[in-house]
C-alpha atoms as a PDB file:
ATOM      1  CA  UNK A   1     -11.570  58.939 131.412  1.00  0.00           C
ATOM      2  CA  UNK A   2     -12.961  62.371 130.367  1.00  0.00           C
ATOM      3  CA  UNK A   3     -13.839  63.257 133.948  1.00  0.00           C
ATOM      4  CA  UNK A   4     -10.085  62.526 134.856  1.00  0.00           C
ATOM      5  CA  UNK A   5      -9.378  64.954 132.236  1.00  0.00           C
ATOM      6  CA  UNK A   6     -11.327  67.722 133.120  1.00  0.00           C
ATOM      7  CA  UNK A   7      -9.854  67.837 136.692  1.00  0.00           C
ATOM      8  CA  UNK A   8      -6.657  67.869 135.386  1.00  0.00           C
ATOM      9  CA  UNK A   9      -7.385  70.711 133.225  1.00  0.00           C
ATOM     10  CA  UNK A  10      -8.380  72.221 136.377  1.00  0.00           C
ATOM     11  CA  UNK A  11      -5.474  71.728 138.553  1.00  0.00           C
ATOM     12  CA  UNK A  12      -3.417  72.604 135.639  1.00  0.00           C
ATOM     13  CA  UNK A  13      -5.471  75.848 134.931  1.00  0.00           C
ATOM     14  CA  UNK A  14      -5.064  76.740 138.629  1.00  0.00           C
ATOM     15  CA  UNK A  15      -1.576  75.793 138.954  1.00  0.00           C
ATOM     16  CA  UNK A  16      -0.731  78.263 135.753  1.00  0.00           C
ATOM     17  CA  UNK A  17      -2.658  80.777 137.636  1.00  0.00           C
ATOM     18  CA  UNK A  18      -0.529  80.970 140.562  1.00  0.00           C
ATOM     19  CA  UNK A  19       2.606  80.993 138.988  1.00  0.00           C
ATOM     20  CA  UNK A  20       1.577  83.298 137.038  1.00  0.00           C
ATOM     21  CA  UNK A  21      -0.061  85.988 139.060  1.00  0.00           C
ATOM     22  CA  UNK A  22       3.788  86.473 140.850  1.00  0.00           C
ATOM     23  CA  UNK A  23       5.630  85.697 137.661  1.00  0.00           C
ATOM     24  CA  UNK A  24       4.192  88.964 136.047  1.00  0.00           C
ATOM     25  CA  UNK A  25       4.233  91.155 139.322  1.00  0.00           C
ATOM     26  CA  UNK A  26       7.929  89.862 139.395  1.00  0.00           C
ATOM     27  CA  UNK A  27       8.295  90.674 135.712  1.00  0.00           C
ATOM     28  CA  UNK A  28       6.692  94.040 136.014  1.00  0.00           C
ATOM     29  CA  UNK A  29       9.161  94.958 138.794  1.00  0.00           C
ATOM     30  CA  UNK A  30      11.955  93.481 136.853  1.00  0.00           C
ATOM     31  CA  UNK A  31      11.306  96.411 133.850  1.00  0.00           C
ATOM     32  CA  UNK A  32      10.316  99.138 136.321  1.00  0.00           C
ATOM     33  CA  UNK A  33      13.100  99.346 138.097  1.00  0.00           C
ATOM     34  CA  UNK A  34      15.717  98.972 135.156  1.00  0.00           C
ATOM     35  CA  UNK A  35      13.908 101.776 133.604  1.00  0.00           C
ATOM     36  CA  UNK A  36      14.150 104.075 137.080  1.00  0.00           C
ATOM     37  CA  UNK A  37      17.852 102.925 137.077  1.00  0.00           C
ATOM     38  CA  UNK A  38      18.554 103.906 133.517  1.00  0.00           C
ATOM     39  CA  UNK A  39      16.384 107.222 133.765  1.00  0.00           C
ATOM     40  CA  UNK A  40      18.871 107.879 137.596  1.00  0.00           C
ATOM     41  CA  UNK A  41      21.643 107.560 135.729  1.00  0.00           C
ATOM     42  CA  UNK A  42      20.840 109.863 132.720  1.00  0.00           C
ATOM     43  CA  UNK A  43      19.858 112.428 135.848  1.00  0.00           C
ATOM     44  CA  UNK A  44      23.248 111.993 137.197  1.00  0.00           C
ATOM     45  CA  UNK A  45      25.013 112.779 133.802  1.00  0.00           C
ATOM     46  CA  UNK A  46      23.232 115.565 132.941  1.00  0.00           C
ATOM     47  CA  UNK A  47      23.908 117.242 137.081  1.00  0.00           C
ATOM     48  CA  UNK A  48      27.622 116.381 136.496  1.00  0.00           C
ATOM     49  CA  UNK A  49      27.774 117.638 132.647  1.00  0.00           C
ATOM     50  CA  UNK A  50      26.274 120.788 134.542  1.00  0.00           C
ATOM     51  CA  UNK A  51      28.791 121.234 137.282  1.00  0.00           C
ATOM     52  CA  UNK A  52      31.669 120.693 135.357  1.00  0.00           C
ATOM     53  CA  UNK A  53      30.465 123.240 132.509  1.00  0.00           C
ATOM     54  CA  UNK A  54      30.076 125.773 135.156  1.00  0.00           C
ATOM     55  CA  UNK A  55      33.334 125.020 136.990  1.00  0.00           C
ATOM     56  CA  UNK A  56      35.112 125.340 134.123  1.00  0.00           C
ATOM     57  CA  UNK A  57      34.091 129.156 133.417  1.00  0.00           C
ATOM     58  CA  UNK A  58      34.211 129.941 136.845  1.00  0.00           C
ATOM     59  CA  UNK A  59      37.832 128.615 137.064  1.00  0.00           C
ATOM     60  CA  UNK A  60      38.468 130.502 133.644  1.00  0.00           C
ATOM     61  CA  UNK A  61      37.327 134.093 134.867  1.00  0.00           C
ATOM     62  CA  UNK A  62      39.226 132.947 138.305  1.00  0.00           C
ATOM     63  CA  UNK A  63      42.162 132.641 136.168  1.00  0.00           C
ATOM     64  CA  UNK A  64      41.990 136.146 133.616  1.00  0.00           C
ATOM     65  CA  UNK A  65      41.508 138.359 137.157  1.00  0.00           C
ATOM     66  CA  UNK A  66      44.723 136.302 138.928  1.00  0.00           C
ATOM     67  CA  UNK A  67      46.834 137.327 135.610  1.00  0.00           C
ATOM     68  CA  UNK A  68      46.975 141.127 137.136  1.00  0.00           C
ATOM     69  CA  UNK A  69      48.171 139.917 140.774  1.00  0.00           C
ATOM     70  CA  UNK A  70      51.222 137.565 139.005  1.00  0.00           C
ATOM     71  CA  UNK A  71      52.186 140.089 136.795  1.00  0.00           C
ATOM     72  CA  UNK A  72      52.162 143.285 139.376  1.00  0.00           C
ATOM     73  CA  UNK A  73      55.139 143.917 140.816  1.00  0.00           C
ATOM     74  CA  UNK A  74      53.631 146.529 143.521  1.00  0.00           C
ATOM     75  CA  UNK A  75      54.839 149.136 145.206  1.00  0.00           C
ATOM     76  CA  UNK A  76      57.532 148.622 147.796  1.00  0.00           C
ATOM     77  CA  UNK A  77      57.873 151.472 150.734  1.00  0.00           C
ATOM     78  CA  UNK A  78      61.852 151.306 151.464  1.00  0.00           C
ATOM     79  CA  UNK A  79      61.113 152.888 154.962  1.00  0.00           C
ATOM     80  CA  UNK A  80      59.282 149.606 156.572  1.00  0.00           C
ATOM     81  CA  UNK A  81      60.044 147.008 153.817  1.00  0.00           C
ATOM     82  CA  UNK A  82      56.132 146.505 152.868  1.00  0.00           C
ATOM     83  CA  UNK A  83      54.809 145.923 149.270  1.00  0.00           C
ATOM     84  CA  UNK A  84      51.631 147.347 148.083  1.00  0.00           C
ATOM     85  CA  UNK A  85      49.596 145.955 145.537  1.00  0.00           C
ATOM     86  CA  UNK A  86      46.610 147.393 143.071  1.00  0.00           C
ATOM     87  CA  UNK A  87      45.715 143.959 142.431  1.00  0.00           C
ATOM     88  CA  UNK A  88      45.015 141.603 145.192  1.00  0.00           C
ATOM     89  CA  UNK A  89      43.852 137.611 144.711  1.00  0.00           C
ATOM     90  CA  UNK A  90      40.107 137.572 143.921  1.00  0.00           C
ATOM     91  CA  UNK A  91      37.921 135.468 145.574  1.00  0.00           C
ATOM     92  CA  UNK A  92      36.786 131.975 144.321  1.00  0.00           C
ATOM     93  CA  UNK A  93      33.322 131.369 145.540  1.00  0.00           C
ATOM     94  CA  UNK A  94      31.559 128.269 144.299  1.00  0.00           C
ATOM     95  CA  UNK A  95      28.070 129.693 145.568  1.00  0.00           C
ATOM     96  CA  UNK A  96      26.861 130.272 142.137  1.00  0.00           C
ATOM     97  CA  UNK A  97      27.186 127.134 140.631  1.00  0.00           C
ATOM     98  CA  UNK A  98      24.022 125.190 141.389  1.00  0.00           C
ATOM     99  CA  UNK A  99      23.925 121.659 140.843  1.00  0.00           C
ATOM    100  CA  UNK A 100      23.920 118.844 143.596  1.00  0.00           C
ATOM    101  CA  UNK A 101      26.983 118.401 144.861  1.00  0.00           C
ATOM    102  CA  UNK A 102      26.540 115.277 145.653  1.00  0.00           C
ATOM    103  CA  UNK A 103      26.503 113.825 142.909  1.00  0.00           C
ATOM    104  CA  UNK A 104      29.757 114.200 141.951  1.00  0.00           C
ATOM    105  CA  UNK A 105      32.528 110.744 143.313  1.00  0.00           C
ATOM    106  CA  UNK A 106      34.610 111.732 146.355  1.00  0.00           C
END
């Protein structure tokens, strides 16, 4: 009886050991890639917080210099029918706000 035992223990021993060995790998795998997916996603928020913040002042000095064109009434020459204007549109260039682009949803 105690050497039918013992090779049980064995085969039970070995059997534990190779569940094991992928049940941990799989575990370990499991937590690594939740954390990459959590630390991805706090990436992503912080990109987008950045865009936005800098599209917002860039669309709020794009604003105060269009306040000069709508208010100017220009100078209109009789002889040809042509306005001028001291104040034209300025230009909105997104150039200087860095960020991936990407990142943001279509």
């Amino acid at each position: 009886m105690s050497a039918g035992i013992s090779v049980w223990t064995a085969v039970i021993g070995a059997a534990a050991g190779v569940a094991g060995a992928p049940g941990s790998q799989w575990l370990s795998h499991h937590f690594k890639t939740s954390r990459e997916r959590r630390a991805s996603e706090d990436k992503l928020t912080r990109v987008r917080y950045l865009i936005a913040t800098r599209l917002v002042f860039l669309l709020e000095r794009f604003a105060q210099q269009c306040v000069h064109s709508a208010c100017e009434r220009g100078y209109s020459n009789h002889k040809n029918g042509q306005i001028r204007v001291e104040h034209y549109l300025p230009d909105l260039n997104y150039s200087a706000i860095a960020g991936d682009w990407r990142s943001l949803p279509t």
